[in-house]
PDB file of N, CA and C in Angstrom:
ATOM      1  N   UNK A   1     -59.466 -78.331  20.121  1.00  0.00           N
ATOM      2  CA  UNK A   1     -58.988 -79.400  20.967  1.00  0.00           C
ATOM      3  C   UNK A   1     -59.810 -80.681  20.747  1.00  0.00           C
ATOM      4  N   UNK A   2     -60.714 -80.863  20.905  1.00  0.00           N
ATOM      5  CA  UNK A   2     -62.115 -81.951  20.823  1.00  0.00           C
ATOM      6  C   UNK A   2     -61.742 -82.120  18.764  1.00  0.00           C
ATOM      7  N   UNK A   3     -61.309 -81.474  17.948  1.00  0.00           N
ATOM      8  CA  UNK A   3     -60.500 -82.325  16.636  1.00  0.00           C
ATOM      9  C   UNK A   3     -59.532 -83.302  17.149  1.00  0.00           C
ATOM     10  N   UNK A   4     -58.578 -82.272  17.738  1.00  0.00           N
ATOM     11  CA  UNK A   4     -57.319 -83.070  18.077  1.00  0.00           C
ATOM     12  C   UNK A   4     -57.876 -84.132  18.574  1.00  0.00           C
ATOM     13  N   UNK A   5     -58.663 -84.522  19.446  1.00  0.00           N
ATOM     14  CA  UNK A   5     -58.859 -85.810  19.793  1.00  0.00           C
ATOM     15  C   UNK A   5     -59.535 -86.909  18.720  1.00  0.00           C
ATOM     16  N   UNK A   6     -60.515 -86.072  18.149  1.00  0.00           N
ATOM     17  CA  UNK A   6     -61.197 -86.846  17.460  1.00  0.00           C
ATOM     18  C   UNK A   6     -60.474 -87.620  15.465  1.00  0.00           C
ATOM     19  N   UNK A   7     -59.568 -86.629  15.568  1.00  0.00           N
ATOM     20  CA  UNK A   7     -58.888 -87.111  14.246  1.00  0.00           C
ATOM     21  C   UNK A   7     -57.039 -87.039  14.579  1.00  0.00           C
ATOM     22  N   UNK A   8     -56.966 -87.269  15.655  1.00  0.00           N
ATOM     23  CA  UNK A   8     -55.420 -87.272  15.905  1.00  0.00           C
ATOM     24  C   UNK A   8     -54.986 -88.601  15.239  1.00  0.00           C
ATOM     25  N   UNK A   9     -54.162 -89.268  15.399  1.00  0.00           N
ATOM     26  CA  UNK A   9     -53.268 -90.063  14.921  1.00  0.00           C
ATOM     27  C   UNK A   9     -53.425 -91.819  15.873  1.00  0.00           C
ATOM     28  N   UNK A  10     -53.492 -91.018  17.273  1.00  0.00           N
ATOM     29  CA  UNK A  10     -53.280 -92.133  18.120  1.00  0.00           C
ATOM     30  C   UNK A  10     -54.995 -92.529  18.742  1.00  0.00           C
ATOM     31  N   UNK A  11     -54.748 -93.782  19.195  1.00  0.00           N
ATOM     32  CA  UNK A  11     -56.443 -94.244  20.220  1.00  0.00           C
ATOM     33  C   UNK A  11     -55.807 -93.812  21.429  1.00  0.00           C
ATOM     34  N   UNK A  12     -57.096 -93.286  21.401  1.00  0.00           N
ATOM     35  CA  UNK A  12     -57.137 -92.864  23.258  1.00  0.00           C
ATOM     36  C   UNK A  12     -58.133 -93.292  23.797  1.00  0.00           C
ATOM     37  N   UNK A  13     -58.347 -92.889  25.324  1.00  0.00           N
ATOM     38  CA  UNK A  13     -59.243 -93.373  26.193  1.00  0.00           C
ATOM     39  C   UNK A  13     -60.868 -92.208  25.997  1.00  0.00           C
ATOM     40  N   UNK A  14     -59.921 -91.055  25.770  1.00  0.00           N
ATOM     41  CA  UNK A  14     -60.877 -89.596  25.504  1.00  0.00           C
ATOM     42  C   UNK A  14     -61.669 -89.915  24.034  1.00  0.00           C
ATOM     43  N   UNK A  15     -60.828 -90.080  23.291  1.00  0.00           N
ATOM     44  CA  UNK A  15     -61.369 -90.431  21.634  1.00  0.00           C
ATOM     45  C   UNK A  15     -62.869 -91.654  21.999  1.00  0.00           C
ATOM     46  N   UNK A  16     -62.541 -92.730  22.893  1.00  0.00           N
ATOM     47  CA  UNK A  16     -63.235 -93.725  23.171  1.00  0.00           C
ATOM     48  C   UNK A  16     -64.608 -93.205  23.460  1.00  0.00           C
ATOM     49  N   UNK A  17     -64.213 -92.457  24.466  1.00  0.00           N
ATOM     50  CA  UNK A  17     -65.127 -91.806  25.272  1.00  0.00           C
ATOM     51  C   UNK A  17     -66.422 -91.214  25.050  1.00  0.00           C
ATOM     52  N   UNK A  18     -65.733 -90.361  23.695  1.00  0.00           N
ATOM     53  CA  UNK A  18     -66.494 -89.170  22.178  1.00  0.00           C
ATOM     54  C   UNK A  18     -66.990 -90.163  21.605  1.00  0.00           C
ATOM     55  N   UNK A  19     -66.514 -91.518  21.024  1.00  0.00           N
ATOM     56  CA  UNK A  19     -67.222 -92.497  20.081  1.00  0.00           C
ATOM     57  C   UNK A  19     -68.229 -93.013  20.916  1.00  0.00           C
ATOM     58  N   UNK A  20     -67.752 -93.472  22.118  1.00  0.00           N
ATOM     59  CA  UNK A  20     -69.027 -94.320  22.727  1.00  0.00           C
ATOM     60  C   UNK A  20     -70.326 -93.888  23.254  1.00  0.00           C
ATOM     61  N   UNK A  21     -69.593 -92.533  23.974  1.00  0.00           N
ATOM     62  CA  UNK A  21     -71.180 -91.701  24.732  1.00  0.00           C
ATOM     63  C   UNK A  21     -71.226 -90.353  24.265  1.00  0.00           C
ATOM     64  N   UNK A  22     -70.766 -90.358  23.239  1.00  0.00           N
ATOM     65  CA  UNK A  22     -71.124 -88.401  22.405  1.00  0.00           C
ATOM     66  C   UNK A  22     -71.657 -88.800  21.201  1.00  0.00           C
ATOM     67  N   UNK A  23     -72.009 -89.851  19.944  1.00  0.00           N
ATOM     68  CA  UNK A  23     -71.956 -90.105  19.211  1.00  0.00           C
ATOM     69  C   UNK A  23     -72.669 -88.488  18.018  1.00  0.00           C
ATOM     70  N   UNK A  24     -73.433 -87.921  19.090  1.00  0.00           N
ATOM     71  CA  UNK A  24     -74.038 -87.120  18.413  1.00  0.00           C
ATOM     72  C   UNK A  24     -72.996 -85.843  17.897  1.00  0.00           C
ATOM     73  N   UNK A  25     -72.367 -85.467  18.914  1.00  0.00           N
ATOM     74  CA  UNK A  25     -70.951 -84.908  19.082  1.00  0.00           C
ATOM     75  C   UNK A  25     -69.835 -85.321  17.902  1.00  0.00           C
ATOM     76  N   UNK A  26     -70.065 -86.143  18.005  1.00  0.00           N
ATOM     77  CA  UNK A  26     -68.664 -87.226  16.902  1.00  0.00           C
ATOM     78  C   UNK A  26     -69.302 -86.606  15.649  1.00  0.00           C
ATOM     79  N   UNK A  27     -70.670 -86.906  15.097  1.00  0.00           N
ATOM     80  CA  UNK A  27     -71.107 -86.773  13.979  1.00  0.00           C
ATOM     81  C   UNK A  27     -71.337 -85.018  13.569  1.00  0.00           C
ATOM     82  N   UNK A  28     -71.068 -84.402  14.664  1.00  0.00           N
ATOM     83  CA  UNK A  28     -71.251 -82.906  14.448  1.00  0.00           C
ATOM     84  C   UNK A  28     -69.699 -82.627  13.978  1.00  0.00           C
ATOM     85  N   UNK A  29     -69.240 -82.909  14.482  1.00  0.00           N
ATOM     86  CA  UNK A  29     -67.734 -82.562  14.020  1.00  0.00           C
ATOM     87  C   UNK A  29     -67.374 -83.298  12.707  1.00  0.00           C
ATOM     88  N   UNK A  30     -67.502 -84.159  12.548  1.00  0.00           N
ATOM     89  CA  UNK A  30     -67.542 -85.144  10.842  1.00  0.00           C
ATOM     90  C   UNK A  30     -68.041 -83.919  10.143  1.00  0.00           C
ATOM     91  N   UNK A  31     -69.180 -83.531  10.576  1.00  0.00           N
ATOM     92  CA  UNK A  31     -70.006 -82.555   9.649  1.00  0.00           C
ATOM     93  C   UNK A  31     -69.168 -81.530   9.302  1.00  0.00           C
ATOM     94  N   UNK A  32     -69.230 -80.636  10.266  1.00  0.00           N
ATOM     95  CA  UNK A  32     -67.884 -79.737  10.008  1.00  0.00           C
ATOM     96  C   UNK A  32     -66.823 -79.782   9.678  1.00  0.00           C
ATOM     97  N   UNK A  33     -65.709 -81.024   9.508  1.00  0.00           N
ATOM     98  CA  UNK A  33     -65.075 -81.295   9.041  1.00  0.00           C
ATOM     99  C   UNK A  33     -65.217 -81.558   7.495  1.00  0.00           C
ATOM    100  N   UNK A  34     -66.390 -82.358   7.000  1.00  0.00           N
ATOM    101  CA  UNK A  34     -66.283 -82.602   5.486  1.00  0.00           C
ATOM    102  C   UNK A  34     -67.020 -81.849   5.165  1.00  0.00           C
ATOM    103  N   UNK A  35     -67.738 -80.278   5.575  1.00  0.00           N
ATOM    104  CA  UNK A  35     -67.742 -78.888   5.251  1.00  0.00           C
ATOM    105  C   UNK A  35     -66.729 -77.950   4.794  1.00  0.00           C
ATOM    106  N   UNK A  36     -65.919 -78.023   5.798  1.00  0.00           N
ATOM    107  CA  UNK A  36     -64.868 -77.124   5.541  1.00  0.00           C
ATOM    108  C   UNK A  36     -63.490 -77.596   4.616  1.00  0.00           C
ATOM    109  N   UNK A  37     -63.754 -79.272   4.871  1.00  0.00           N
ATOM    110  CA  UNK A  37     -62.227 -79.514   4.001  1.00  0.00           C
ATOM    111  C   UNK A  37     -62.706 -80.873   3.041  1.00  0.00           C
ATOM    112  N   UNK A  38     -63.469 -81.046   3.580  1.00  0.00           N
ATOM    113  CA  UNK A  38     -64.335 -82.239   1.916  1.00  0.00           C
ATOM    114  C   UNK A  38     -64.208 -83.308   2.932  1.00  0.00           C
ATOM    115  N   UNK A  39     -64.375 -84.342   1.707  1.00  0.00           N
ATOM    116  CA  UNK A  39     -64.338 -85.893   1.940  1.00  0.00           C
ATOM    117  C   UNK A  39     -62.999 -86.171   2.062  1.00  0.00           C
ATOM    118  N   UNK A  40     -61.902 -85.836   1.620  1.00  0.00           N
ATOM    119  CA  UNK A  40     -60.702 -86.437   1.143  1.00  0.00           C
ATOM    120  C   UNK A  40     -59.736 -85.877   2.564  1.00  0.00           C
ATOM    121  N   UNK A  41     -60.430 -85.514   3.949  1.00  0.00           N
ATOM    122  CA  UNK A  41     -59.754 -85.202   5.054  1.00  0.00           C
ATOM    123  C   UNK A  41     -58.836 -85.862   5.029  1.00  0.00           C
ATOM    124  N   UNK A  42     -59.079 -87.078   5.633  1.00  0.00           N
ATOM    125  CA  UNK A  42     -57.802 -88.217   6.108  1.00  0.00           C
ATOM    126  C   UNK A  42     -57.084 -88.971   4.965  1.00  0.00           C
ATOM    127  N   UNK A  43     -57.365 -88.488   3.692  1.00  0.00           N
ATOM    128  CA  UNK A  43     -56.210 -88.574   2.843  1.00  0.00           C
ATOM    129  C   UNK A  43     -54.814 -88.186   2.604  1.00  0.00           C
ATOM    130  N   UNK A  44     -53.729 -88.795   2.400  1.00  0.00           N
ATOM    131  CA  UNK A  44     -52.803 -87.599   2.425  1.00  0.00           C
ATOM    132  C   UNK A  44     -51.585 -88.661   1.801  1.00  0.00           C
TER     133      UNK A  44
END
């Protein structure tokens, strides 16, 4: 769920939320993300 927000499609208020006061959070999930599926995620 906390992907879905963070790489969904649309801005949200929640996404805002994760960028502004989780940053550490934001960057843990980046991590895991260009772990499991590379750099070329949001390519397509």
């Amino acid at each position: 769920m906390l992907a879905s927000i963070l790489y969904g499609p649309s801005d949200t208020y929640a996404k805002e939320v994760l960028q502004k006061q989780y940053p550490r959070l934001v960057s843990y999930c980046d991590h895991i993300r260009d772990t499991f599926y590379g750099k070329d995620f949001s390519k397509g």
